[in-house]
C-alpha atoms as a PDB file:
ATOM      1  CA  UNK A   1     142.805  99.652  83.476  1.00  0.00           C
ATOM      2  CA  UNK A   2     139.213  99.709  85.233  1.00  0.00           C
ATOM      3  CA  UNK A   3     138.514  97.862  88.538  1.00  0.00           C
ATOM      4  CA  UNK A   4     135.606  96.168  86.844  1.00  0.00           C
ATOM      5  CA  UNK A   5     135.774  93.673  83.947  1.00  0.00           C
ATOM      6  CA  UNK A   6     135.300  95.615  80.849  1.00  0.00           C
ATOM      7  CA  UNK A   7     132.226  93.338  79.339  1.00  0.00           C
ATOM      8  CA  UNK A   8     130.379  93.630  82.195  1.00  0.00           C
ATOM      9  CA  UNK A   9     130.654  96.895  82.994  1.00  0.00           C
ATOM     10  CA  UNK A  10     129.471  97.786  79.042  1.00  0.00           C
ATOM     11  CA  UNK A  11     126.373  94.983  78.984  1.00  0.00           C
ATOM     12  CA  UNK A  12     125.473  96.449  82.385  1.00  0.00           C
ATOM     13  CA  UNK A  13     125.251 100.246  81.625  1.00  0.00           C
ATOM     14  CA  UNK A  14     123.424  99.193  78.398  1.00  0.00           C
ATOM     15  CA  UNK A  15     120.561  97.625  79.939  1.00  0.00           C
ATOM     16  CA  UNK A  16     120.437 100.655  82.633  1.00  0.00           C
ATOM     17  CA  UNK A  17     120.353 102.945  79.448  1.00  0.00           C
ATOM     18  CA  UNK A  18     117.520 100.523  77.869  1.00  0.00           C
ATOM     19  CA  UNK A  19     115.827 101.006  81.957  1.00  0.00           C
ATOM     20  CA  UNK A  20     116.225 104.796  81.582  1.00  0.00           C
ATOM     21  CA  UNK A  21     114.319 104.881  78.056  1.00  0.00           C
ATOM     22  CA  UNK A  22     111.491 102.739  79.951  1.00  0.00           C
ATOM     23  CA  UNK A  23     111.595 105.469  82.550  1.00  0.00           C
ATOM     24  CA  UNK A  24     111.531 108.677  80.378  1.00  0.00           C
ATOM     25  CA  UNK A  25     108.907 106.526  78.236  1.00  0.00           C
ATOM     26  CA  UNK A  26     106.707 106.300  80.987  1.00  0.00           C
ATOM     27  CA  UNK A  27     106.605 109.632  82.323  1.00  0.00           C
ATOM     28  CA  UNK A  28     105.690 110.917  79.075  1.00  0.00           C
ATOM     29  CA  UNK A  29     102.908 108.394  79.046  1.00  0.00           C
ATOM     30  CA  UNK A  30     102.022 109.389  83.054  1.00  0.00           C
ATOM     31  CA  UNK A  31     101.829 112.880  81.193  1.00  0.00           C
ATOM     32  CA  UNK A  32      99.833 112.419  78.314  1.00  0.00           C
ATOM     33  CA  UNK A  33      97.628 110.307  80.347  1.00  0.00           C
ATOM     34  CA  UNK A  34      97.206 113.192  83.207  1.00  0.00           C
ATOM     35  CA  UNK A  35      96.326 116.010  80.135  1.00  0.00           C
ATOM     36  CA  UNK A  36      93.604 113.117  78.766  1.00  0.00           C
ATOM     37  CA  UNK A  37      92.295 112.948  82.941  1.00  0.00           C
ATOM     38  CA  UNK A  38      88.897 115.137  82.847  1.00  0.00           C
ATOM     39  CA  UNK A  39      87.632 112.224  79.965  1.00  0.00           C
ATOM     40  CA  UNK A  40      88.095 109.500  82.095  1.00  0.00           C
ATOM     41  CA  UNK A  41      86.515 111.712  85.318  1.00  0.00           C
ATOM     42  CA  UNK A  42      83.571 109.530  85.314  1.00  0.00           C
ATOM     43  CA  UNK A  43      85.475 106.008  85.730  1.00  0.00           C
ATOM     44  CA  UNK A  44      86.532 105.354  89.405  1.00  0.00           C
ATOM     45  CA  UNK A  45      90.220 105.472  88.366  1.00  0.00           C
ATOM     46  CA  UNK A  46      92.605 104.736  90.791  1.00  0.00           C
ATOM     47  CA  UNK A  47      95.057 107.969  91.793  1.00  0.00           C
ATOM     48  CA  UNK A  48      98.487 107.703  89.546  1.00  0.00           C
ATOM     49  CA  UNK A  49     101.090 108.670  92.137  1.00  0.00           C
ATOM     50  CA  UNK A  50     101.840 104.567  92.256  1.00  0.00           C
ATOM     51  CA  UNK A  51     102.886 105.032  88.584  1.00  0.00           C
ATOM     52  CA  UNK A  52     104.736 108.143  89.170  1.00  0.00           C
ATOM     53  CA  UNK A  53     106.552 106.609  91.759  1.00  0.00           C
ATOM     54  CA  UNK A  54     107.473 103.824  89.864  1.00  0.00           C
ATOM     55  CA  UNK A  55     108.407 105.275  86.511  1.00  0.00           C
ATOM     56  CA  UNK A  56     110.308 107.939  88.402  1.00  0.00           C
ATOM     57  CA  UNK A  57     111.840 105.043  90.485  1.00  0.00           C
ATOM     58  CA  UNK A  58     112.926 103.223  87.101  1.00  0.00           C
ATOM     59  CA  UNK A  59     114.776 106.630  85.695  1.00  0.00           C
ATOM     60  CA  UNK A  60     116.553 107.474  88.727  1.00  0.00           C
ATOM     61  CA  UNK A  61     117.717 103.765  89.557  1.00  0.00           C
ATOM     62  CA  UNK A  62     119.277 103.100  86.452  1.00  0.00           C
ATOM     63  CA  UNK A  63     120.609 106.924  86.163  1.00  0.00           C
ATOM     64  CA  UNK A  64     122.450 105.815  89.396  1.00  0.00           C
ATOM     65  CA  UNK A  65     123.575 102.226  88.189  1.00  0.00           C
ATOM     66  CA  UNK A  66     125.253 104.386  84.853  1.00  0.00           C
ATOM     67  CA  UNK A  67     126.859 106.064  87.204  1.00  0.00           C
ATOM     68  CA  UNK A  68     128.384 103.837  89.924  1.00  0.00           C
ATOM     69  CA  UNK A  69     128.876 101.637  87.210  1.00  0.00           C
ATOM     70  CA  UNK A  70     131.369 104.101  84.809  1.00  0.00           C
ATOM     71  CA  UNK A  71     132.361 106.065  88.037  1.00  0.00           C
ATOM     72  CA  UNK A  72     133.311 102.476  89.670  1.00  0.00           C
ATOM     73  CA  UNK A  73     131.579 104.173  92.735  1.00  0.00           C
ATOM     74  CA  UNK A  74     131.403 101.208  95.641  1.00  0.00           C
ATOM     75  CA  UNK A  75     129.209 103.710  97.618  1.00  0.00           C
ATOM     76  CA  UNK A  76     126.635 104.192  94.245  1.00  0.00           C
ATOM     77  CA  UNK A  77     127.147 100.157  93.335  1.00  0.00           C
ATOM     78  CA  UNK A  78     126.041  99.421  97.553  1.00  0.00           C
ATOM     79  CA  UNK A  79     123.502 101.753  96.849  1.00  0.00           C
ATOM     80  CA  UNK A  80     121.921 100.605  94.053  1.00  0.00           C
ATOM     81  CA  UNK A  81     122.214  96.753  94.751  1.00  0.00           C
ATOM     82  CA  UNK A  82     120.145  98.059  98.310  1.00  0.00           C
ATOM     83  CA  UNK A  83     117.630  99.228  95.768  1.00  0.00           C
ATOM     84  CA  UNK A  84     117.819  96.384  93.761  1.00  0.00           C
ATOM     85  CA  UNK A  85     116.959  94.429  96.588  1.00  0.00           C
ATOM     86  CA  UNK A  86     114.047  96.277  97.419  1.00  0.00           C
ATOM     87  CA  UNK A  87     112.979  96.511  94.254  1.00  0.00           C
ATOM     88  CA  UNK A  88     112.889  92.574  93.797  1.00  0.00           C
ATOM     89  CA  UNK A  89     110.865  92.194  96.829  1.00  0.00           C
ATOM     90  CA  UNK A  90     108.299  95.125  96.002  1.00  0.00           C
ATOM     91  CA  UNK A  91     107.960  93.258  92.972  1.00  0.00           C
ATOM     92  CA  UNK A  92     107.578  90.004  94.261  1.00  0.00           C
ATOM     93  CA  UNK A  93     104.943  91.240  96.753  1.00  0.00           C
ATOM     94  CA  UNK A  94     103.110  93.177  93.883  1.00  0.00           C
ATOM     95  CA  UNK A  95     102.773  89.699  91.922  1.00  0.00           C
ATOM     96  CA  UNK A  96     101.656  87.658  94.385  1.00  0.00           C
ATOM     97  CA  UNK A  97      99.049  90.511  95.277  1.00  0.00           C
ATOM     98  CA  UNK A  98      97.847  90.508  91.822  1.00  0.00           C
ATOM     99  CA  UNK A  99      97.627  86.748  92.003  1.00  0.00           C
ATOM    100  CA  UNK A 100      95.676  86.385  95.010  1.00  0.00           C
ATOM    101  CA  UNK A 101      93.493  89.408  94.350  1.00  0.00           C
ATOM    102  CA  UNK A 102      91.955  88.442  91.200  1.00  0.00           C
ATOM    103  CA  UNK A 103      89.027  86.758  91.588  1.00  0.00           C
ATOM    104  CA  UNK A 104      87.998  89.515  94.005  1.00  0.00           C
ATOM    105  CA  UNK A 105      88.357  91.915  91.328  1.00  0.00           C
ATOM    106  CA  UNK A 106      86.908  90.198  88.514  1.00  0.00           C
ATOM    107  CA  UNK A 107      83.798  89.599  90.839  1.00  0.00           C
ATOM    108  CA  UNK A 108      83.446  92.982  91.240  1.00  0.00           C
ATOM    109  CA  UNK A 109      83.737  94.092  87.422  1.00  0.00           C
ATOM    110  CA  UNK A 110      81.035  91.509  87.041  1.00  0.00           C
ATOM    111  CA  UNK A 111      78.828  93.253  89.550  1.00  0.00           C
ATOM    112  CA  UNK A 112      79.877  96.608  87.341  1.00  0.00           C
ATOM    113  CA  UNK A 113      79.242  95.437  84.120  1.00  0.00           C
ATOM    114  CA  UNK A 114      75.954  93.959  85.153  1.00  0.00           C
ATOM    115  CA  UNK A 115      74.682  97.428  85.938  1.00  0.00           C
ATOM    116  CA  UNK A 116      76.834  99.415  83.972  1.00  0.00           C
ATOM    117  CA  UNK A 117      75.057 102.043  82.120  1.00  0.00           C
ATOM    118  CA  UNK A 118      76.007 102.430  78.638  1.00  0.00           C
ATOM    119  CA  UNK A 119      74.856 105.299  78.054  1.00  0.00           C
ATOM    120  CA  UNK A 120      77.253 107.404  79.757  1.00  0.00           C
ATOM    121  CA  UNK A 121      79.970 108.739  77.318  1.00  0.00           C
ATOM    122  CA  UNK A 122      83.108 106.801  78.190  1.00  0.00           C
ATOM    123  CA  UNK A 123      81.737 103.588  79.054  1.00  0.00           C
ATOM    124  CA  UNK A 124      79.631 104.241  75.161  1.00  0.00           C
ATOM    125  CA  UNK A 125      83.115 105.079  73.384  1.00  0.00           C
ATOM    126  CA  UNK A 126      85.223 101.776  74.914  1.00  0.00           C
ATOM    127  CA  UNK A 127      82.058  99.501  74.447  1.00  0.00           C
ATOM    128  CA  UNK A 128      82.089 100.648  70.490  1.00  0.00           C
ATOM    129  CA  UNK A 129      85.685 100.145  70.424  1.00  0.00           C
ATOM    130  CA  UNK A 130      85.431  96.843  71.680  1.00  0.00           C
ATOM    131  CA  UNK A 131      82.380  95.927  69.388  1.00  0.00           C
ATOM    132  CA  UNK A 132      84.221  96.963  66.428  1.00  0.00           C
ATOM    133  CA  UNK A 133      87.211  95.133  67.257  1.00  0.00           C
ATOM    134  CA  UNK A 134      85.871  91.699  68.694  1.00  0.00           C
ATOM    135  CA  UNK A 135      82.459  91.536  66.694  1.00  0.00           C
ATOM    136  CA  UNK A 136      80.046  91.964  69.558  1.00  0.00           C
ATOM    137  CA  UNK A 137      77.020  94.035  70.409  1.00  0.00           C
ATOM    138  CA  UNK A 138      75.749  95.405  73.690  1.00  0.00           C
ATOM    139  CA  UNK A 139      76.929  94.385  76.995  1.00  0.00           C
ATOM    140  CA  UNK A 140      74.622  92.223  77.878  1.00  0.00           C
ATOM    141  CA  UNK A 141      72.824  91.781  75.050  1.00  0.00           C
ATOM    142  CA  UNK A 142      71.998  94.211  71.745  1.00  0.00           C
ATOM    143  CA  UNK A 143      69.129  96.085  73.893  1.00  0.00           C
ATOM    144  CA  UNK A 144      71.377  97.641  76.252  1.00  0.00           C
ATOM    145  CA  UNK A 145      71.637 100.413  73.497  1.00  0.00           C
ATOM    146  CA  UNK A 146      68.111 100.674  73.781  1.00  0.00           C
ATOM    147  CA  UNK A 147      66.144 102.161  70.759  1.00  0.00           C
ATOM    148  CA  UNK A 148      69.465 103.232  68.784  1.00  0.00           C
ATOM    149  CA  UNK A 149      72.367 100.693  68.030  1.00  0.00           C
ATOM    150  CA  UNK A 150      75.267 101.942  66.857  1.00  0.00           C
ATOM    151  CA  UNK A 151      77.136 101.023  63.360  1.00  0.00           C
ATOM    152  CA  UNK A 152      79.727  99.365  65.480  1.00  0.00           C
ATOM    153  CA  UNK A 153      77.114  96.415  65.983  1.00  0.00           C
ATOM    154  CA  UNK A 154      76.462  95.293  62.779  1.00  0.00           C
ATOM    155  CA  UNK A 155      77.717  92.660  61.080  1.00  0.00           C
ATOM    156  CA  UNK A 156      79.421  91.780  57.978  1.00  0.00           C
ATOM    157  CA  UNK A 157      79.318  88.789  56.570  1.00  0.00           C
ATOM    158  CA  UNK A 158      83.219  89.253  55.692  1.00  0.00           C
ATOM    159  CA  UNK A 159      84.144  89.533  59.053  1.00  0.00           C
ATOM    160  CA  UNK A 160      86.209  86.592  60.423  1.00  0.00           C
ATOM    161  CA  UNK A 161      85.301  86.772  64.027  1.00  0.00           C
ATOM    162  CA  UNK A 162      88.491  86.671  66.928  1.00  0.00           C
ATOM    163  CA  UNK A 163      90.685  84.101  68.348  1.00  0.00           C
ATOM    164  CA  UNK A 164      91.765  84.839  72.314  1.00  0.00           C
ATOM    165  CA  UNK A 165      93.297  82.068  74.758  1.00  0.00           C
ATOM    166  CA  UNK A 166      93.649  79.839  71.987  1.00  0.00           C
ATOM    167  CA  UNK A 167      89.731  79.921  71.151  1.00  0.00           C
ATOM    168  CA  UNK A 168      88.835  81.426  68.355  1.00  0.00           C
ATOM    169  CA  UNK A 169      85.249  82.509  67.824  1.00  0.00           C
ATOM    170  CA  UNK A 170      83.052  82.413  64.686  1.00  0.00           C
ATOM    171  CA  UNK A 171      80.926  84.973  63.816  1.00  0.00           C
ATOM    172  CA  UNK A 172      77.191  84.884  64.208  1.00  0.00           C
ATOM    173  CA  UNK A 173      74.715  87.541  62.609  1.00  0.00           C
ATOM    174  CA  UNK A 174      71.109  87.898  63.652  1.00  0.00           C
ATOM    175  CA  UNK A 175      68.636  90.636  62.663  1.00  0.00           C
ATOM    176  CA  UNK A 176      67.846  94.078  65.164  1.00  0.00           C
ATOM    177  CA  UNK A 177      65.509  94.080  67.629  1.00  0.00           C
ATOM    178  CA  UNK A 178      61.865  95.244  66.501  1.00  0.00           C
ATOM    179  CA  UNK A 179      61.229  98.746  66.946  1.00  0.00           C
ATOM    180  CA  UNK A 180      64.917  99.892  66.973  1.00  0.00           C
ATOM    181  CA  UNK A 181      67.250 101.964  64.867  1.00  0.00           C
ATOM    182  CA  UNK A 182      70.815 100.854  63.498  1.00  0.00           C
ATOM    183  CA  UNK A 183      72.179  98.171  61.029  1.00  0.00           C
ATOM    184  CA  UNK A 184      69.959  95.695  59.589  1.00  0.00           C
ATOM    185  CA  UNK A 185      72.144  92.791  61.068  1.00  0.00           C
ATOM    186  CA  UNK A 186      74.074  92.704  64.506  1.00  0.00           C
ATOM    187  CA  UNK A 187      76.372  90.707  66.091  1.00  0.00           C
ATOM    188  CA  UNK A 188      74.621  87.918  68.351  1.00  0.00           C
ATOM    189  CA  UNK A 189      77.518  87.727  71.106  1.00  0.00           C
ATOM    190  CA  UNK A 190      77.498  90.133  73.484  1.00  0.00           C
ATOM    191  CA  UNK A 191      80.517  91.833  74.921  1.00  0.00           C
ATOM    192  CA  UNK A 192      80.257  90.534  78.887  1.00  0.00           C
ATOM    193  CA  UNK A 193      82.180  87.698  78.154  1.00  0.00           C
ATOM    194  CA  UNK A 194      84.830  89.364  75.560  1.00  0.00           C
ATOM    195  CA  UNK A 195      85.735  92.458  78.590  1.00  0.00           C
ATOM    196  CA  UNK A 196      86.159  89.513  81.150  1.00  0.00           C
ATOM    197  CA  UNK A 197      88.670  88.071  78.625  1.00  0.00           C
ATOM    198  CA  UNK A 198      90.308  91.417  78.311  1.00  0.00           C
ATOM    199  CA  UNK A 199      90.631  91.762  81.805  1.00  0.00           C
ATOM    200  CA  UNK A 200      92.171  87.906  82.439  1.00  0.00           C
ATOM    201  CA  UNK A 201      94.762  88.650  79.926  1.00  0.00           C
ATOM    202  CA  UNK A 202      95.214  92.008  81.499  1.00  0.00           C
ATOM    203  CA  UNK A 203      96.006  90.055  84.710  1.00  0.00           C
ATOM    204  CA  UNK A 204      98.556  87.434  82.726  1.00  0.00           C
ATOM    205  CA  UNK A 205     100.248  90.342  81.515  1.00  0.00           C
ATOM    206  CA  UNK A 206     100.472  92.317  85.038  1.00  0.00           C
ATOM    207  CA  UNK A 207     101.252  89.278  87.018  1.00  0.00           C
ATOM    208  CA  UNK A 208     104.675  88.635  84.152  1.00  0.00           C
ATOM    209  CA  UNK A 209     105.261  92.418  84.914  1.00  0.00           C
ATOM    210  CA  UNK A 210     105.544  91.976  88.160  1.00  0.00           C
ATOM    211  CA  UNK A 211     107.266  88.631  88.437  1.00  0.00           C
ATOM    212  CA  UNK A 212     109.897  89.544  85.379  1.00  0.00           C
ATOM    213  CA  UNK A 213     110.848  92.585  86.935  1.00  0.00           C
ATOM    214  CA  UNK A 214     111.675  90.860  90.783  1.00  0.00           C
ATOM    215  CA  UNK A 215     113.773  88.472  88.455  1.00  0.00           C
ATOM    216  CA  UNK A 216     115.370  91.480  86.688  1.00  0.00           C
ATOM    217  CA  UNK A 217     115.846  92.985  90.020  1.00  0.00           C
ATOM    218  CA  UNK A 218     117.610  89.792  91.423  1.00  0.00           C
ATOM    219  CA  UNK A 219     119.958  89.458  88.172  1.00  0.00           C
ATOM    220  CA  UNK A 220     120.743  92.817  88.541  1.00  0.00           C
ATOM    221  CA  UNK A 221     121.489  92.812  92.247  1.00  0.00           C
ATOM    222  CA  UNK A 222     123.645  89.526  91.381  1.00  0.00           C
ATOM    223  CA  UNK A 223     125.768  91.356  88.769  1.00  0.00           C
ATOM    224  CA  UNK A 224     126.386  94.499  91.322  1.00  0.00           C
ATOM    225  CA  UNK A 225     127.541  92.029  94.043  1.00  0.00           C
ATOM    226  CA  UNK A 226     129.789  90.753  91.489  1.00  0.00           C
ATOM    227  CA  UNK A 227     130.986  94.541  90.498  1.00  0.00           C
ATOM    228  CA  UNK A 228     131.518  95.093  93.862  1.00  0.00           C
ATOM    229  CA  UNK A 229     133.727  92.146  94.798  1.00  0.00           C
ATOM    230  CA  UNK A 230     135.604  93.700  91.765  1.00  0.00           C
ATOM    231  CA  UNK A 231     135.565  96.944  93.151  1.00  0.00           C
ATOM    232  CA  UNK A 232     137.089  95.609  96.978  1.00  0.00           C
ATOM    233  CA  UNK A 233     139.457  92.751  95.095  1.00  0.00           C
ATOM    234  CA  UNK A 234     141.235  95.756  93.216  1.00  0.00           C
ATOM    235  CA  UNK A 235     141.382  98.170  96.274  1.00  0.00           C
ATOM    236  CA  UNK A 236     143.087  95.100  98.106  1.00  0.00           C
ATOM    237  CA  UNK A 237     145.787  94.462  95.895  1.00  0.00           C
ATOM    238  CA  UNK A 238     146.576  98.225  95.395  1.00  0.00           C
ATOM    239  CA  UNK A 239     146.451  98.967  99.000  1.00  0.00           C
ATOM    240  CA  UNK A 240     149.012  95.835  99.360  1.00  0.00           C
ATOM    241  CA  UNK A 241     151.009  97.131  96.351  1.00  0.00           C
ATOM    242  CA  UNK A 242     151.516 100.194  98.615  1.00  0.00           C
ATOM    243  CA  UNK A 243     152.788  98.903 101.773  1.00  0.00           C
ATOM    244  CA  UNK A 244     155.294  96.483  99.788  1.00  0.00           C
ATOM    245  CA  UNK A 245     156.955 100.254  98.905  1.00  0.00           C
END
């Protein structure tokens, strides 16, 4: 018979298994995203060593929680509720960061976006994604694409518009500038106010990341504790069980 309760010890090596997938899933993401880099060369991207840490943090934490777990290892359960630990306040710090650091940020896209130049090839591609998906046109306005607007401006009357934050947003036509090229009939909102939406749900989404895994990290540090008391409480009574003969 084990040292740790059976149902615990099974629940807990499944959700390590379910961590491990997340790990393996992000690394192949990390990688597809590193083969895709030269495209996005012309964005100031931030360096991706933070998410190779991480994702490589995720895989090897819960490979060692499997196995202190089925091994009923008190060094690898010590270990990885030390981790756990750390792990809850890394995350903790990370969310409040993101939650302080916002406005700062979404000042500075602002600034970006005011002189962004939409010309350039990546910043052209995500701005026609986002026209064709939230029924906008230009950044600013439909002149930022200057003599030539692209098909992903115009606007059909079938359309239904979007719905984001609980707003929803009805779609509004107007005719082309004078003198330009494109679709008879663009969309009237522009996409400055759509890409700071983006980036506030971004933030929602970022700051639960954070904060669900510190609470993760605390349930699972909870759980090893309790594995571990498991762990001691059986060495006890066998090393008592001993001296009686």
């Amino acid at each position: 018979m084990g040292k740790i309760n059976g149902c615990l010890k099974c629940i807990f090596v499944f959700f390590n298994v379910l961590f491990a997938i997340v790990g393996f899933g992000l690394i192949y993401g990390l990688l597809q995203t590193s083969t895709h880099k030269e495209e996005f060369s012309s964005l100031d991207l931030p360096d991706m060593i933070w998410g190779w840490l991480f994702a490589i943090g995720v895989l090897g934490i819960s490979s060692l929680g499997i196995f202190a777990t089925c091994c009923e290892s008190i060094i690898g359960l010590k270990l990885f509720a030390s981790f756990m630990g750390i792990g809850m306040i890394i995350m903790f710090y990370g969310g409040i960061n993101v939650a302080t650091g916002r406005n700062e940020i979404e000042t500075a896209l602002q600034n970006e976006l005011q002189k962004a130049n939409i010309r350039e090839e990546v910043i052209r591609s995500m701005v026609e994604k986002i026209q064709s998906n939230f029924h906008c046109c230009g950044i600013r306005n439909a002149t930022d694409w200057g003599n030539n607007i692209p098909d992903s401006c115009e606007c059909i009357s079938s359309n239904t518009g979007y719905a984001m934050n609980g707003r929803s947003n009805s779609l509004r036509c107007k005719s082309k500038p004078q003198g330009t090229s494109g679709p008879h009939e663009i969309y009237e909102q522009p996409c400055y106010d759509i890409i700071l939406e983006l980036l506030n749900l971004f933030f929602n989404i970022l700051f639960g990341f954070f904060f669900g895994f510190a609470v993760i990290a605390l349930l699972g540090l909870l759980i090893t504790i309790c594995m571990i008391n498991q762990v001691k409480s059986d060495d006890s009574r066998g090393s008592m069980y001993l001296r009686k003969y």
